[in-house]
N, C-alpha and C. Protein backbone atom coordinates (compact mmCIF):
# COMPACT_ATOMS: atom_id res chain seq x y z
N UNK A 1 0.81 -1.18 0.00
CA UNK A 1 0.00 0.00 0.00
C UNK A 1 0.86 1.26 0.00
N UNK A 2 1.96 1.05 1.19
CA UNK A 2 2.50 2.65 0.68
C UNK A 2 3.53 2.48 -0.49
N UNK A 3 3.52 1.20 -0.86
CA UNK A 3 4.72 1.25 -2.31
C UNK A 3 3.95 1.74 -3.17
N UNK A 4 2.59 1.68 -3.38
CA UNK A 4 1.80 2.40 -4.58
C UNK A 4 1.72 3.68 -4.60
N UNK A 5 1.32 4.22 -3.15
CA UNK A 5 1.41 5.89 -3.27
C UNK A 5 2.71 6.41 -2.99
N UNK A 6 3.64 5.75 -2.83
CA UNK A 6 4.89 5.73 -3.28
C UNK A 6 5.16 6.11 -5.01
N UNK A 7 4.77 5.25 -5.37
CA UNK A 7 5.10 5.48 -7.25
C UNK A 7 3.94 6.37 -7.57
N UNK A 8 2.77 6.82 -7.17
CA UNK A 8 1.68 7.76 -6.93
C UNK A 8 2.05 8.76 -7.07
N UNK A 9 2.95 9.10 -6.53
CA UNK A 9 3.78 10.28 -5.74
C UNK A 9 4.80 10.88 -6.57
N UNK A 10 5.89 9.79 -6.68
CA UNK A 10 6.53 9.52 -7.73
C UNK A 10 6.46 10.04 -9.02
N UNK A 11 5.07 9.79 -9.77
CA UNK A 11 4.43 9.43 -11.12
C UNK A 11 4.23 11.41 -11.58
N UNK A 12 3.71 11.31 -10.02
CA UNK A 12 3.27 12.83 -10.31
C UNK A 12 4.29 13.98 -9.76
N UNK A 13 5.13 13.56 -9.19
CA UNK A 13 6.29 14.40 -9.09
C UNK A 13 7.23 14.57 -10.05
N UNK A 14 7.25 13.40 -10.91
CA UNK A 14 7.79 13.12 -12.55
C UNK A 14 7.33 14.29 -13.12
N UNK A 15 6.25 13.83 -13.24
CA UNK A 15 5.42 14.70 -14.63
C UNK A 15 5.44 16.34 -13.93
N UNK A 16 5.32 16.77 -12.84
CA UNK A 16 5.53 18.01 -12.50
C UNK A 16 6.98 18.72 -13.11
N UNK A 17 8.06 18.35 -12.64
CA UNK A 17 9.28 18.09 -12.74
C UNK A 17 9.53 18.62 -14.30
N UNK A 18 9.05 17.42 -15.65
CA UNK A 18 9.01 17.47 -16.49
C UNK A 18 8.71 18.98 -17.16
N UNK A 19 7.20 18.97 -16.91
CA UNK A 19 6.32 20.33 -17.36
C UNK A 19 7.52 21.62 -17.05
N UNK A 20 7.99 21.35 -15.86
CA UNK A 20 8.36 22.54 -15.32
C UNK A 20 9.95 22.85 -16.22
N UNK A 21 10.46 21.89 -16.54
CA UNK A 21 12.20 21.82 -17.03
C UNK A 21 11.54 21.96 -18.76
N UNK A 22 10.68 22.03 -19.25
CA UNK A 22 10.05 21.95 -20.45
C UNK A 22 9.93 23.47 -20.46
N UNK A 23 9.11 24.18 -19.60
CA UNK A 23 9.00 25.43 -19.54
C UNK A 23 10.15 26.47 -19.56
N UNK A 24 10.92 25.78 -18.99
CA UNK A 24 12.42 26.37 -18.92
C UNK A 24 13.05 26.45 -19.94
N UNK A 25 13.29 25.26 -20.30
CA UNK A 25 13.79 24.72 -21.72
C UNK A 25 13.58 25.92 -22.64
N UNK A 26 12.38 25.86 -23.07
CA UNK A 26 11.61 26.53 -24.02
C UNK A 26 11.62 28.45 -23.90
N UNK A 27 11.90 28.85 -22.86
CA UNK A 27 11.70 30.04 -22.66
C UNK A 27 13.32 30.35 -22.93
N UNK A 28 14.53 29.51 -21.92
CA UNK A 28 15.80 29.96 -22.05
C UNK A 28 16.41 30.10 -23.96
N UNK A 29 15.40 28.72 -24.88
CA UNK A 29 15.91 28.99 -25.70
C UNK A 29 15.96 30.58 -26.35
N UNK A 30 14.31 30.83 -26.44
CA UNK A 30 14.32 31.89 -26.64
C UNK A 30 14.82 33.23 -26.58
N UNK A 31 15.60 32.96 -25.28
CA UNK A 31 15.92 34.20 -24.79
C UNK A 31 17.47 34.19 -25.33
N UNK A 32 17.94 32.74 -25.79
CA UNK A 32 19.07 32.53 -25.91
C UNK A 32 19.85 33.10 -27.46
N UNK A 33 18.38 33.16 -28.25
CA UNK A 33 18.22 33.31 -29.95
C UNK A 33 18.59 34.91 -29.63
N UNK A 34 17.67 35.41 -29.10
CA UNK A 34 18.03 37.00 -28.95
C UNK A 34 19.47 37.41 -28.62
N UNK A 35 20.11 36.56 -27.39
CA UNK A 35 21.21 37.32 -27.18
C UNK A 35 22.27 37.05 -27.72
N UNK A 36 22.28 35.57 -28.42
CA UNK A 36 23.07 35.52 -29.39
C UNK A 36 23.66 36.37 -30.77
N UNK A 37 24.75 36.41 -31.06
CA UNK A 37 24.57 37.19 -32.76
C UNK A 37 24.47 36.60 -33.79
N UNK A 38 23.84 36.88 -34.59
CA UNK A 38 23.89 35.81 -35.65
C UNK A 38 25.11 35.51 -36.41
N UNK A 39 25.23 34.88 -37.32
CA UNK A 39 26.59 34.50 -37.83
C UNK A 39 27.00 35.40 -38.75
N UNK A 40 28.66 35.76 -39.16
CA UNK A 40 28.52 36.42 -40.63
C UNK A 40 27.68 36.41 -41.80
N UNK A 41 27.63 35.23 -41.95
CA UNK A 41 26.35 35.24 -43.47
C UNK A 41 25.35 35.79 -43.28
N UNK A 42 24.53 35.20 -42.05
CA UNK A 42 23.27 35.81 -42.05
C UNK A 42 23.26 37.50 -41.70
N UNK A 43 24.20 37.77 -41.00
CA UNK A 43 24.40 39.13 -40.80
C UNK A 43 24.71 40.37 -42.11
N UNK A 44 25.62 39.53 -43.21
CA UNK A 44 25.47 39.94 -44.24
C UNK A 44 24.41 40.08 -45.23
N UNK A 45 23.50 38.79 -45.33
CA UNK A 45 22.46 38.70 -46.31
C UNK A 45 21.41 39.93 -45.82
N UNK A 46 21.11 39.91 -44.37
CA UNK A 46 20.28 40.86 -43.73
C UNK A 46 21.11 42.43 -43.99
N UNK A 47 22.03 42.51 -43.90
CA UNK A 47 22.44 43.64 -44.54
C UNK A 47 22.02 44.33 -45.98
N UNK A 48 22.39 43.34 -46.74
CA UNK A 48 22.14 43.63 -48.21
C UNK A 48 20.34 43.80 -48.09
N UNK A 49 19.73 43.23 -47.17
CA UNK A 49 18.35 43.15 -48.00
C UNK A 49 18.04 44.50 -47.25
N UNK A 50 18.46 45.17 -46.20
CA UNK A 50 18.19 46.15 -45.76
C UNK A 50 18.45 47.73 -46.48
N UNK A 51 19.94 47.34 -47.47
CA UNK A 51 20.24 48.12 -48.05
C UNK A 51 19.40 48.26 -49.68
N UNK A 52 18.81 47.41 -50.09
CA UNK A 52 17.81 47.29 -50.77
C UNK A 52 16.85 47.84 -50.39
N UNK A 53 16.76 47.50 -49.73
CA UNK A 53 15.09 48.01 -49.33
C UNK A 53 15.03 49.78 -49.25
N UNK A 54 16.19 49.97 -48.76
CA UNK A 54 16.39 51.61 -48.85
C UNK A 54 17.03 52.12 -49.60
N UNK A 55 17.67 51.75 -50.77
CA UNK A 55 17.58 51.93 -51.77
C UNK A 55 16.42 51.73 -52.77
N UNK A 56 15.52 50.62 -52.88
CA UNK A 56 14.21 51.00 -53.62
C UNK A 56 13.05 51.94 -53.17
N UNK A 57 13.21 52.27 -51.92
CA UNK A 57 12.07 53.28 -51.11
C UNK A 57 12.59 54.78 -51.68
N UNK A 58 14.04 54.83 -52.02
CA UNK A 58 14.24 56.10 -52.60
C UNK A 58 13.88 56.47 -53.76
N UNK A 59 14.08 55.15 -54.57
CA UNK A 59 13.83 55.11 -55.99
C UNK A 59 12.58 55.08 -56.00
N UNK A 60 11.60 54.80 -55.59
CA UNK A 60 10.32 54.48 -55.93
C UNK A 60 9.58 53.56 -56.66
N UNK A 61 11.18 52.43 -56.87
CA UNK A 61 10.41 50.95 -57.52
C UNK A 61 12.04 50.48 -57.15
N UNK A 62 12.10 49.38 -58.35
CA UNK A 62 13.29 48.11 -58.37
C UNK A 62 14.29 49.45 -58.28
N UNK A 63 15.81 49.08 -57.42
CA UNK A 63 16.64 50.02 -57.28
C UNK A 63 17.55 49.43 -58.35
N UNK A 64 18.90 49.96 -58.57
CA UNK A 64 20.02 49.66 -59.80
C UNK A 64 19.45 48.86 -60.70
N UNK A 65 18.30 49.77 -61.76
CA UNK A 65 18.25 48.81 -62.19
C UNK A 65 18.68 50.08 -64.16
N UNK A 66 18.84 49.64 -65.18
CA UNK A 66 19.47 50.19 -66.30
C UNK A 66 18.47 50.58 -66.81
N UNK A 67 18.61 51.65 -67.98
CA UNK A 67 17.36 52.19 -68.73
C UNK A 67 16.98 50.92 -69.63
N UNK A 68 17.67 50.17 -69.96
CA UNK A 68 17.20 49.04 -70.59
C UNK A 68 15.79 48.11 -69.93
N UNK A 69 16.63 48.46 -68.93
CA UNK A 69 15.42 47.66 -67.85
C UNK A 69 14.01 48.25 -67.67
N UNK A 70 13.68 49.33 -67.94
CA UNK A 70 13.18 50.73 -67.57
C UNK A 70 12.20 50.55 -68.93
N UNK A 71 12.75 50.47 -69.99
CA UNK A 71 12.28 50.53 -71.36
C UNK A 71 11.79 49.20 -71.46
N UNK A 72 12.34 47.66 -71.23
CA UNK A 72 11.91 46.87 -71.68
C UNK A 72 10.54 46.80 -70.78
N UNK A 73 10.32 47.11 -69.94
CA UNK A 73 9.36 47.05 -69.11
C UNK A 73 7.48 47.62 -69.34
N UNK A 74 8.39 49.05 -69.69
CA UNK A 74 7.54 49.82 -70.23
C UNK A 74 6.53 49.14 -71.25
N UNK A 75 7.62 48.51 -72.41
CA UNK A 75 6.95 47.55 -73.73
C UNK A 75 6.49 46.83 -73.13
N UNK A 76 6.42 45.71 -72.25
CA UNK A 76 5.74 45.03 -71.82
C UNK A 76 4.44 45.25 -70.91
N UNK A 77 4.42 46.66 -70.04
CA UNK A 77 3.19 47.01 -69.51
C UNK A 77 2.08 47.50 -70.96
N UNK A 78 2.65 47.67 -71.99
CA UNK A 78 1.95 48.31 -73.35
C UNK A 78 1.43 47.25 -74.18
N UNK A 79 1.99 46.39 -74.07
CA UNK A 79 2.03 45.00 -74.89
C UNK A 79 0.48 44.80 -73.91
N UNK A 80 0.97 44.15 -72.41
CA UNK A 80 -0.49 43.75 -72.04
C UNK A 80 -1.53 44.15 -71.87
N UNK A 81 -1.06 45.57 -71.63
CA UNK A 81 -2.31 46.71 -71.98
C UNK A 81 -3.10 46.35 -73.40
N UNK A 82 -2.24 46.36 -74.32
CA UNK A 82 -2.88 45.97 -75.82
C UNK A 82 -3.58 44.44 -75.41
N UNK A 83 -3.19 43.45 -75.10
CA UNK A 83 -3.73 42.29 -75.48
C UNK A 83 -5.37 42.33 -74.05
N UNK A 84 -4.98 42.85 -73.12
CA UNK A 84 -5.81 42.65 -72.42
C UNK A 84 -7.28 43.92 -72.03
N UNK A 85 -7.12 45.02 -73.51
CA UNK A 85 -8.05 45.74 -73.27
C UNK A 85 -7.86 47.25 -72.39
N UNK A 86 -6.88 47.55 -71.98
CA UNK A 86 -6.12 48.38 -71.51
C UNK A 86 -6.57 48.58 -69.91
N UNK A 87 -6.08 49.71 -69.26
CA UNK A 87 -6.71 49.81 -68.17
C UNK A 87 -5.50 49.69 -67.30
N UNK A 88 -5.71 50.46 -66.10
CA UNK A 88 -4.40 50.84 -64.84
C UNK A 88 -4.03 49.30 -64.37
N UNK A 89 -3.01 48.70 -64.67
CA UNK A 89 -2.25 47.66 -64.36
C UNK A 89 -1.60 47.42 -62.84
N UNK A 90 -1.23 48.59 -62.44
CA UNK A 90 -0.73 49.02 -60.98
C UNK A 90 -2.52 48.55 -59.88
N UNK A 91 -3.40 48.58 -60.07
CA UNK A 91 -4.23 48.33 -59.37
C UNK A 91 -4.68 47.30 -59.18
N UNK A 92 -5.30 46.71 -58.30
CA UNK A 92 -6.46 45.70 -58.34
C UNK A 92 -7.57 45.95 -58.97
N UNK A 93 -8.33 44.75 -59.81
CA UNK A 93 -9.84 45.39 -60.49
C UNK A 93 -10.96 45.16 -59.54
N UNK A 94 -11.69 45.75 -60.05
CA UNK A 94 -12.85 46.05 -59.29
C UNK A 94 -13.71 45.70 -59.93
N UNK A 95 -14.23 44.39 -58.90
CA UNK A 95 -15.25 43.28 -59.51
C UNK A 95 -17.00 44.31 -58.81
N UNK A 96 -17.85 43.70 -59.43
CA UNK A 96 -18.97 44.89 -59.34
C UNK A 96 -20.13 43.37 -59.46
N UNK A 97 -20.68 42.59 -58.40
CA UNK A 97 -21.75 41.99 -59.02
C UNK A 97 -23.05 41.80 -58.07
N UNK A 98 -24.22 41.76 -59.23
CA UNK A 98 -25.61 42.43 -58.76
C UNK A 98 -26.36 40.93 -58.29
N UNK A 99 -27.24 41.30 -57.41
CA UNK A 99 -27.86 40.47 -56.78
C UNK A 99 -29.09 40.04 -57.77
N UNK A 100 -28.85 38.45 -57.82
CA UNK A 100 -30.23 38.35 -59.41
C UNK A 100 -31.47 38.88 -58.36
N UNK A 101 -32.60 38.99 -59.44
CA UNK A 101 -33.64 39.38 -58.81
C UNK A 101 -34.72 38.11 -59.19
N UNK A 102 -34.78 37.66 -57.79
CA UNK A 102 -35.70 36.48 -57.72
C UNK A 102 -37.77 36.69 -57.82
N UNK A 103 -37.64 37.95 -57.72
CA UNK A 103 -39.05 38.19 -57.73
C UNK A 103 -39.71 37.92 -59.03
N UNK A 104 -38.77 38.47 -60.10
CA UNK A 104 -39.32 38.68 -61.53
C UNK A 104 -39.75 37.24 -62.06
N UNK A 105 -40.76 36.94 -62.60
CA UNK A 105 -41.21 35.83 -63.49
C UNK A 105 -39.66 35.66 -64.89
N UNK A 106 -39.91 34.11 -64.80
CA UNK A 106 -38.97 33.89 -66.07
C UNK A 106 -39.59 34.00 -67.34
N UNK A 107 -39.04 34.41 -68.26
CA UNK A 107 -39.63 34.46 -69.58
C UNK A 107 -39.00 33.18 -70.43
């Protein structure tokens, strides 16, 4: 009898134990990611994309990019303009649809 609430005891002092070194676990990693630095590479790649990014916010689209680039582009917003009926490409369209009207008799 007391060997059972022995392992009773046990069972659930385990699993307390557990939960609790789990919680730990899990939080120290976290805290561990932050205070760490990241490595050269990644410190570099995050560089470059930062310097991108503020470089295209100045420019007001793709940054370094050649008048070639600029022009071929152009033909191609004109091109699909032509094939697709024209209309502001930079936007989303604007779908518009009406509720049938169930009252009316069918003909």
């Amino acid at each position: 009898m007391i060997l059972q609430q022995l392992f009773r005891f046990s069972s659930i002092f385990r699993s307390a134990i557990s939960i609790h070194l789990r919680r730990n676990i899990g939080l120290s990693a976290i805290v561990f990611n932050k205070a760490k630095e990241l490595d050269p590479v990644q410190k570099l790649f995050i560089d470059k994309i930062r310097e991108y990014n503020m470089k295209s916010q100045k420019a007001g689209g793709p940054a370094d990019v050649s008048p070639e680039y600029q022009k071929d582009m152009t033909e191609e917003i004109a091109k699909i303009q032509r094939l697709y009926g024209g209309g502001d490409l930079t936007k989303f369209p604007d779908f518009k649809f009406e509720e049938p009207n169930f009252e009316e008799p069918q003909k």
